[in-house]
N, C-alpha and C. Protein backbone atom coordinates (compact mmCIF):
# COMPACT_ATOMS: atom_id res chain seq x y z
N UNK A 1 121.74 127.63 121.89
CA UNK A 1 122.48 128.71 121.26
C UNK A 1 122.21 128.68 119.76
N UNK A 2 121.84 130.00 119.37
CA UNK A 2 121.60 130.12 117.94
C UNK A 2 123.00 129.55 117.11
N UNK A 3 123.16 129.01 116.01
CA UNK A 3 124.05 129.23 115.03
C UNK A 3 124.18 129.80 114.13
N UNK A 4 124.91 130.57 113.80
CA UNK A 4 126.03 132.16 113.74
C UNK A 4 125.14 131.85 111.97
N UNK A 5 125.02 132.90 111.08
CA UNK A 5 124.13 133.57 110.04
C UNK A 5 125.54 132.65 109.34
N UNK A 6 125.30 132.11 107.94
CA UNK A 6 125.90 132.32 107.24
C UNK A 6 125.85 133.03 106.37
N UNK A 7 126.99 134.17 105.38
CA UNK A 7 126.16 134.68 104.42
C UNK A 7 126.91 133.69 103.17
N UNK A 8 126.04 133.92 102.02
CA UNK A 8 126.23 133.19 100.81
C UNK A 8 127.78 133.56 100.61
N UNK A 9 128.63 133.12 100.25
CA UNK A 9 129.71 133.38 99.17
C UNK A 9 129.85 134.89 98.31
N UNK A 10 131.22 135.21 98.17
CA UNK A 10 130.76 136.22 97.28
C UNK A 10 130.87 135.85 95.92
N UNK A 11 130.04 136.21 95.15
CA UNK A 11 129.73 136.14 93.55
C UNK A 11 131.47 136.37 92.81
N UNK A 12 131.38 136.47 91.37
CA UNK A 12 132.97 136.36 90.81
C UNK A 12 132.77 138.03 90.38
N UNK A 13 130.80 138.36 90.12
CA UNK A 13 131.24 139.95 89.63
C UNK A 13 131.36 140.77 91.13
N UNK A 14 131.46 140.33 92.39
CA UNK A 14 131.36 140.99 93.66
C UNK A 14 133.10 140.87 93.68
N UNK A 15 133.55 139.43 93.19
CA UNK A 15 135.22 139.99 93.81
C UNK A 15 136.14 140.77 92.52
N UNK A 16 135.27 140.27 91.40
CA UNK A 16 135.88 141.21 90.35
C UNK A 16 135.61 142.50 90.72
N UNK A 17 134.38 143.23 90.87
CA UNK A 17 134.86 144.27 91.78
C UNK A 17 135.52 144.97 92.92
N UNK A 18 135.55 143.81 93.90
CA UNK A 18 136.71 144.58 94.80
C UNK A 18 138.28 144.59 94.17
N UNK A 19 138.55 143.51 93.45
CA UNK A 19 140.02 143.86 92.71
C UNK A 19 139.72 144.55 91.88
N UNK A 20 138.82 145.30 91.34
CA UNK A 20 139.31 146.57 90.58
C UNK A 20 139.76 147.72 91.32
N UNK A 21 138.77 147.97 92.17
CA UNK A 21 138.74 148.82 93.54
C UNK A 21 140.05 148.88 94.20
N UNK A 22 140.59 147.42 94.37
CA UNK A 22 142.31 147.00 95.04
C UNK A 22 143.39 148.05 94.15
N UNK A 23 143.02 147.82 92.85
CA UNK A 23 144.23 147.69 91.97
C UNK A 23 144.07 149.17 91.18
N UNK A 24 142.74 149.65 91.20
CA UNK A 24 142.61 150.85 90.26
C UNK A 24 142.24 150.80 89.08
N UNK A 25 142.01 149.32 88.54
CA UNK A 25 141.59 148.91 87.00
C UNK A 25 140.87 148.51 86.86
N UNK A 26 140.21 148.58 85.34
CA UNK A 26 139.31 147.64 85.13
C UNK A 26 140.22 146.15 84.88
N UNK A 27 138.97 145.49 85.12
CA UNK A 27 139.76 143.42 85.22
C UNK A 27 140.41 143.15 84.05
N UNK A 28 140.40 143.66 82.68
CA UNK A 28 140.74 143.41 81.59
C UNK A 28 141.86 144.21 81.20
N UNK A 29 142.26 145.17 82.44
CA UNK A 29 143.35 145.60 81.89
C UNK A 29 144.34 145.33 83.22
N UNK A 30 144.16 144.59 83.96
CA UNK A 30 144.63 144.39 84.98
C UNK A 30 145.23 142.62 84.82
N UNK A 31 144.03 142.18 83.55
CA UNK A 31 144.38 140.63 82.93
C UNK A 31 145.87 141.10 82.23
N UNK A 32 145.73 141.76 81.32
CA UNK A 32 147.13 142.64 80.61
C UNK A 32 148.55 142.57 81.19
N UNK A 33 147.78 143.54 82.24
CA UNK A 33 149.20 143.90 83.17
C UNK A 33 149.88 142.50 83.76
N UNK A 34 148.74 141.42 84.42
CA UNK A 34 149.58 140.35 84.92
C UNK A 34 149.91 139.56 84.16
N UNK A 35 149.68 139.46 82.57
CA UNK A 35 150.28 138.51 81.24
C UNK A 35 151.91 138.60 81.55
N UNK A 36 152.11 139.94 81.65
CA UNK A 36 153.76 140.70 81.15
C UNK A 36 154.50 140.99 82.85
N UNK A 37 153.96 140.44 84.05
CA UNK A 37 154.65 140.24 84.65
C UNK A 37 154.55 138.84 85.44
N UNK A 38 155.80 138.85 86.17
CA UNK A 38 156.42 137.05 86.95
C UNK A 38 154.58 136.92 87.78
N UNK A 39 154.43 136.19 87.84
CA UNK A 39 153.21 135.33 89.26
C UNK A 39 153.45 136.21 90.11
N UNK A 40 152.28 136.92 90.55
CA UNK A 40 152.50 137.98 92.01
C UNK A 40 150.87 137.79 92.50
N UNK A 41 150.44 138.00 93.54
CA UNK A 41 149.55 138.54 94.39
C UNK A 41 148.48 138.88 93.16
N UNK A 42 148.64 140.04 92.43
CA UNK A 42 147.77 139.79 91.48
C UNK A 42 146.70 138.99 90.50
N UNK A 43 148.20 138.02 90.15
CA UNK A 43 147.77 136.86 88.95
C UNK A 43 146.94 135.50 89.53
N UNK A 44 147.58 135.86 91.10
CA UNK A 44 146.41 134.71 91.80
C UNK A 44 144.98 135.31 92.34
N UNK A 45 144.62 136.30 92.35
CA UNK A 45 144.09 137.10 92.92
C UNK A 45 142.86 137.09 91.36
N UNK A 46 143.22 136.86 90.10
CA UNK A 46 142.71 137.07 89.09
C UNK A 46 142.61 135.74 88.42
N UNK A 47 143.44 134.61 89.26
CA UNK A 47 143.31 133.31 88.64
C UNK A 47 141.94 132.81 89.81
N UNK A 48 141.94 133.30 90.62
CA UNK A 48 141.03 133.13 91.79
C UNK A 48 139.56 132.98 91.39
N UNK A 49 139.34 134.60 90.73
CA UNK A 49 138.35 135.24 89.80
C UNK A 49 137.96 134.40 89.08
N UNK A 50 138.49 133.90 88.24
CA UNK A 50 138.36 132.93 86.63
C UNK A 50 137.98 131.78 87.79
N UNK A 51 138.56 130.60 88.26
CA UNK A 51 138.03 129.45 88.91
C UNK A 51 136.67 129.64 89.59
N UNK A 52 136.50 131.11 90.26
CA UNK A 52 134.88 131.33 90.73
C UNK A 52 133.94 131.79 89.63
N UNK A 53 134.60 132.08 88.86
CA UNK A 53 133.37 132.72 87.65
C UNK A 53 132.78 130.93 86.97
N UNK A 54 133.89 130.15 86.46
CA UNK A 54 133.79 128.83 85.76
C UNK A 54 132.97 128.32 87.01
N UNK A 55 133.25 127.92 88.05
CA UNK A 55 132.28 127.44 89.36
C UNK A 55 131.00 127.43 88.82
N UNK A 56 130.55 128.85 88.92
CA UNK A 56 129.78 130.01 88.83
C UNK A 56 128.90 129.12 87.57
N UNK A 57 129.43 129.39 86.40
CA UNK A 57 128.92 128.75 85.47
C UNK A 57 128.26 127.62 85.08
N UNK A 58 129.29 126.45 85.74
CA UNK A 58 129.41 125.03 85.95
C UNK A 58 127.71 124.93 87.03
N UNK A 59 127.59 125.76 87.38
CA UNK A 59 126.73 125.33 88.26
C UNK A 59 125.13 126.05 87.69
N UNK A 60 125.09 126.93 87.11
CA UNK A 60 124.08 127.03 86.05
C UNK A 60 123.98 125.73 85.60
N UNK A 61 124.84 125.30 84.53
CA UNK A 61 124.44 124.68 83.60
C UNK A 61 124.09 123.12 84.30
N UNK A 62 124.80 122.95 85.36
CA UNK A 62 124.19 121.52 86.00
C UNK A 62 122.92 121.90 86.94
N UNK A 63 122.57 122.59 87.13
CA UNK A 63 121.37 123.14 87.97
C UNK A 63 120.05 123.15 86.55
N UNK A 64 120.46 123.77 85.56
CA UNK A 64 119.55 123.52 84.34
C UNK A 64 119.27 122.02 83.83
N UNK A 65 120.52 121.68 83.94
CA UNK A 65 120.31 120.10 83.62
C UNK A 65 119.36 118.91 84.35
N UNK A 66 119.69 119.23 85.81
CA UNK A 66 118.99 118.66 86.95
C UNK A 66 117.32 118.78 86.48
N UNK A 67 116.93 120.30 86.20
CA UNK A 67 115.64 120.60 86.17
C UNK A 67 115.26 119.50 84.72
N UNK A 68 116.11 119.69 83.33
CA UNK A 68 115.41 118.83 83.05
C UNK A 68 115.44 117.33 82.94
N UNK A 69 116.44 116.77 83.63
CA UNK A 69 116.13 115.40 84.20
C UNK A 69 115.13 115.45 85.25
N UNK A 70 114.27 116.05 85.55
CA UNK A 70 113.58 115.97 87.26
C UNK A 70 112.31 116.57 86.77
N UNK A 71 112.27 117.09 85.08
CA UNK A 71 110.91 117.53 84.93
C UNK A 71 109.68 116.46 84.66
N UNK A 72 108.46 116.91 85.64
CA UNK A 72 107.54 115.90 85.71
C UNK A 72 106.85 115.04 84.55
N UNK A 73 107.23 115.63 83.54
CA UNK A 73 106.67 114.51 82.52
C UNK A 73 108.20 114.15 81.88
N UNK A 74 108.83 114.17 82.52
CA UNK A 74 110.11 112.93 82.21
C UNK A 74 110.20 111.83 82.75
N UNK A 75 110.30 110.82 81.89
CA UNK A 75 110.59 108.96 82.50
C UNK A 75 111.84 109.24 82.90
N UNK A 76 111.54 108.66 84.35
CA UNK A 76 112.67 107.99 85.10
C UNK A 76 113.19 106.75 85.31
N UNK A 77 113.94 106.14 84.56
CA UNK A 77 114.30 104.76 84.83
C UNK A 77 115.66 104.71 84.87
N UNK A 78 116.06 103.57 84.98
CA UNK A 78 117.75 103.16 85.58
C UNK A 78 118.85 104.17 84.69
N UNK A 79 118.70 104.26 83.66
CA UNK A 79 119.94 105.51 82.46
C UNK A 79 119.47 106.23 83.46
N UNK A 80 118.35 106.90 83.25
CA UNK A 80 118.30 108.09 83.87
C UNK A 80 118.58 108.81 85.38
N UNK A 81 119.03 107.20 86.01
CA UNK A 81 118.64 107.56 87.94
C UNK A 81 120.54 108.19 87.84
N UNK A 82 120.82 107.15 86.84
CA UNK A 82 122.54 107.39 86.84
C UNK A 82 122.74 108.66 86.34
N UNK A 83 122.26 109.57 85.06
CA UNK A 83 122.57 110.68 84.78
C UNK A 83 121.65 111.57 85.81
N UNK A 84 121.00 111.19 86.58
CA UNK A 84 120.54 112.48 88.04
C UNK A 84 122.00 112.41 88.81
N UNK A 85 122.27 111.28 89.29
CA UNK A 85 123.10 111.28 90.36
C UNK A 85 124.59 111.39 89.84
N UNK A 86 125.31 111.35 88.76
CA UNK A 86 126.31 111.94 88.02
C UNK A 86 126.21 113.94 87.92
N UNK A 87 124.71 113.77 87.86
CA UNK A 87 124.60 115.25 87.77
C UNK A 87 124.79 116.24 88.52
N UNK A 88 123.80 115.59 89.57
CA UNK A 88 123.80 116.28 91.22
C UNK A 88 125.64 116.24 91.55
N UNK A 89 126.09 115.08 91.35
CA UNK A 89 127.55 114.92 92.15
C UNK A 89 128.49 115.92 91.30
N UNK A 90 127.74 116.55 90.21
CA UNK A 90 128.80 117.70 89.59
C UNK A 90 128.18 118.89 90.32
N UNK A 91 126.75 119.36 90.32
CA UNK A 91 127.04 119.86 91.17
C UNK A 91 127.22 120.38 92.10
N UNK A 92 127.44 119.25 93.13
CA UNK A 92 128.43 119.45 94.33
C UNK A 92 129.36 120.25 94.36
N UNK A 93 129.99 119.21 93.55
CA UNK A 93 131.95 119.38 92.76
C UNK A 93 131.40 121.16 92.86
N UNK A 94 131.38 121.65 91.66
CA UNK A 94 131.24 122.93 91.56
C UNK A 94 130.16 123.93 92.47
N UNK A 95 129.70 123.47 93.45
CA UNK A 95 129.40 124.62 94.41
C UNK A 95 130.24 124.42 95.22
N UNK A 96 131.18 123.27 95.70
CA UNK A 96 132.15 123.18 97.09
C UNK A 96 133.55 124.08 96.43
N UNK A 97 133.73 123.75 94.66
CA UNK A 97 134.93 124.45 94.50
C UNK A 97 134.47 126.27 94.56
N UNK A 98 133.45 126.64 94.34
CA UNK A 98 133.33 128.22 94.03
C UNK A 98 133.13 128.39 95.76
N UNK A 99 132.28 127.91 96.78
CA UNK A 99 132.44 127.98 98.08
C UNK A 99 133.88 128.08 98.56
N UNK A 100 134.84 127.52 98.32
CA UNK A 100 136.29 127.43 98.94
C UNK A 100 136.67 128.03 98.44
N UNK A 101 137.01 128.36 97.08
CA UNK A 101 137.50 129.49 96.40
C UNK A 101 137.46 130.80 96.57
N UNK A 102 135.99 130.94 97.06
CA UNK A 102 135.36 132.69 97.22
C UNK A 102 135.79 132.82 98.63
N UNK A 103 136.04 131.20 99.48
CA UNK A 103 135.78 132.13 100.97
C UNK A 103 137.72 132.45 101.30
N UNK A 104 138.56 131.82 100.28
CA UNK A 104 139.72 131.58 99.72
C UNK A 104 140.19 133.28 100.22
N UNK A 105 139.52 134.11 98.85
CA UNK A 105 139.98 134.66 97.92
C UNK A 105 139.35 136.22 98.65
N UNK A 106 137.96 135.70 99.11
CA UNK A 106 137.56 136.79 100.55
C UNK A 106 138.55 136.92 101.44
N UNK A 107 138.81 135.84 101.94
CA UNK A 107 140.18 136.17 102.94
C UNK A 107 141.19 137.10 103.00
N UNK A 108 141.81 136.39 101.42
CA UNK A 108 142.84 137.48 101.02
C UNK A 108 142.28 138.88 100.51
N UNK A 109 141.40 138.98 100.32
CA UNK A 109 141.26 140.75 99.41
C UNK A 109 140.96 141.19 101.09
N UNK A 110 140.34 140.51 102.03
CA UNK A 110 139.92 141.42 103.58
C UNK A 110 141.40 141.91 103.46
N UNK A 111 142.62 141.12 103.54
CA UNK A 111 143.65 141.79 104.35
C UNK A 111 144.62 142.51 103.59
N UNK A 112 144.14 142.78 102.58
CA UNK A 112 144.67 143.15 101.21
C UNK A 112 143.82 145.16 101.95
N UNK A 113 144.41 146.22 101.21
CA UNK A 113 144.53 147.55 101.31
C UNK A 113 144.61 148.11 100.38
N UNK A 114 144.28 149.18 99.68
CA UNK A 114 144.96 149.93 98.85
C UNK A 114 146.07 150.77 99.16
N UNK A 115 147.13 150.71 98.52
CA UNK A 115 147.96 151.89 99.48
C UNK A 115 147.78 152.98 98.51
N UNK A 116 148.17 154.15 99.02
CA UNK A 116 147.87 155.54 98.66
C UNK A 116 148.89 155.56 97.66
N UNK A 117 148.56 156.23 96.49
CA UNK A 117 149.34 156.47 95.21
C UNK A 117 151.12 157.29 96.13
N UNK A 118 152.12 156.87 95.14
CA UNK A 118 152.98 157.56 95.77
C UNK A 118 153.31 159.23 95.43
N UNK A 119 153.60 159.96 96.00
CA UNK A 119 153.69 161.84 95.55
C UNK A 119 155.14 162.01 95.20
N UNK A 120 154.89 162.51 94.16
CA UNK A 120 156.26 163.09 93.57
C UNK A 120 157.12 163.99 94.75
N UNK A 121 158.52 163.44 94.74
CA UNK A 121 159.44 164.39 95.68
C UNK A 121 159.36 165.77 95.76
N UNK A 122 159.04 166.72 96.81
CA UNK A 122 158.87 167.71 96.53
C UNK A 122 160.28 168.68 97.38
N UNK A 123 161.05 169.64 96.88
CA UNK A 123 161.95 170.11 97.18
C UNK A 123 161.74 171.78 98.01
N UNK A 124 161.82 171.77 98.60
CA UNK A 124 161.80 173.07 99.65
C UNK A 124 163.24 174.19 99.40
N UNK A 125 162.91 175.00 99.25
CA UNK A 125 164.07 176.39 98.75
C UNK A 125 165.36 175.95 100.05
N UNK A 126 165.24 175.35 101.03
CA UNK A 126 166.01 175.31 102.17
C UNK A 126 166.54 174.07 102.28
N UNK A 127 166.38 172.91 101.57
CA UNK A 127 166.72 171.81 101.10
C UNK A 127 167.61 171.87 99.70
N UNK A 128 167.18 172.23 99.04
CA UNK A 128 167.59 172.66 97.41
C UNK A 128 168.84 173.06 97.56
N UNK A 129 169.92 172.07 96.89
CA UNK A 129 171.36 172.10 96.68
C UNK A 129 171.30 173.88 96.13
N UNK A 130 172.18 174.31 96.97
CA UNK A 130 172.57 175.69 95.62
C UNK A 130 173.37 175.73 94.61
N UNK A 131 172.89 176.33 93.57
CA UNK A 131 173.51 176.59 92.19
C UNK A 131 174.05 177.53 92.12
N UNK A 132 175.40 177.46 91.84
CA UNK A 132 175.68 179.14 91.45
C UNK A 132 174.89 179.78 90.17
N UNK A 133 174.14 180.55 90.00
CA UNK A 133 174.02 181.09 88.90
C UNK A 133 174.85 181.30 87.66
N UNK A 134 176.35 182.22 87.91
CA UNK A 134 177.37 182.21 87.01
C UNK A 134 179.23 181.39 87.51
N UNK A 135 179.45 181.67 86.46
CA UNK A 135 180.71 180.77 87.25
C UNK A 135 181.50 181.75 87.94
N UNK A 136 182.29 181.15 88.85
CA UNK A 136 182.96 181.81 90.09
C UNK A 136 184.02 182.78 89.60
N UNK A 137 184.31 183.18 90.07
CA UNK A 137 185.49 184.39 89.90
C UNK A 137 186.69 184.83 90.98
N UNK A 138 187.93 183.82 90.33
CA UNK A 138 189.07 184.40 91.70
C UNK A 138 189.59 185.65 92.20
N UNK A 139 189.26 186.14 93.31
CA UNK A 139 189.76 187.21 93.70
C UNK A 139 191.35 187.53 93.30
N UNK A 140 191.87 186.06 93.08
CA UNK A 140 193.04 187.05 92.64
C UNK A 140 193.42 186.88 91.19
N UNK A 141 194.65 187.83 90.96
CA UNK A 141 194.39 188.48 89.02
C UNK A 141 195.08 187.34 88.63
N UNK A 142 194.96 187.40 87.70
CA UNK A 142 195.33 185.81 86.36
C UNK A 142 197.06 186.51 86.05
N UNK A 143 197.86 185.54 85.63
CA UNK A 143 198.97 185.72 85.42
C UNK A 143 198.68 186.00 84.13
């Protein structure tokens, strides 16, 4: 039996775009909005973002590093076997945290929806309290 495709992770600008898409904003004004309110669905949803983007990063810069500890006219001796394998073990660290994070954070935006903007109440002539136009008038005469 074959085993099932994996696909890569999604990237931090793939889920920064679906929470804009979620929310209706751009990410920087959606950073705004969750400053000035309590921890919601949002602020994790955007703290999510930031831990996969840093991942993201973290793993450039140890992937650059690797290359040049591993470039062929570099001496390899004992300092150096230790800063490969300090290196590589970062990153690990940072592809297992942006892997768990994205497949985290995929989870939640799948079951996540937009809901439809809400519509202003709209009042029907046959609903609509009546107003008298002028004020009432007793049929019978005033003393």
């Amino acid at each position: 039996m074959k085993a099932p495709i994996r696909l890569p992770p999604p990237t931090a600008a793939e889920m920064a775009a679906r929470i804009e898409e979620l929310y209706g904003a751009p990410l920087p004004h959606l950073e705004a909005h969750a400053r000035d309110r309590e921890p919601g669905m949002l602020a994790a949803l955007l703290a999510s973002h930031r831990t996969i983007a840093l991942a993201e990063r973290n793993i450039t810069v140890h992937r650059e590093r690797l290359r040049q500890l591993t470039h062929p006219e570099q001496r390899i001796d004992a300092p150096e076997v230790s800063h490969l394998l300090d290196c590589a073990r970062r990153l690990a660290e940072a592809v297992a945290v942006r892997d768990t994070q994205a497949a985290t954070t995929d989870a939640v935006l799948r079951s996540l929806g937009r809901a439809p903007a809400p519509q202003p109440p709209t009042t029907s002539p046959a609903t609509a309290p009546a107003v008298p136009s002028s004020p009432a008038t007793s049929p019978a005469p005033g003393r």
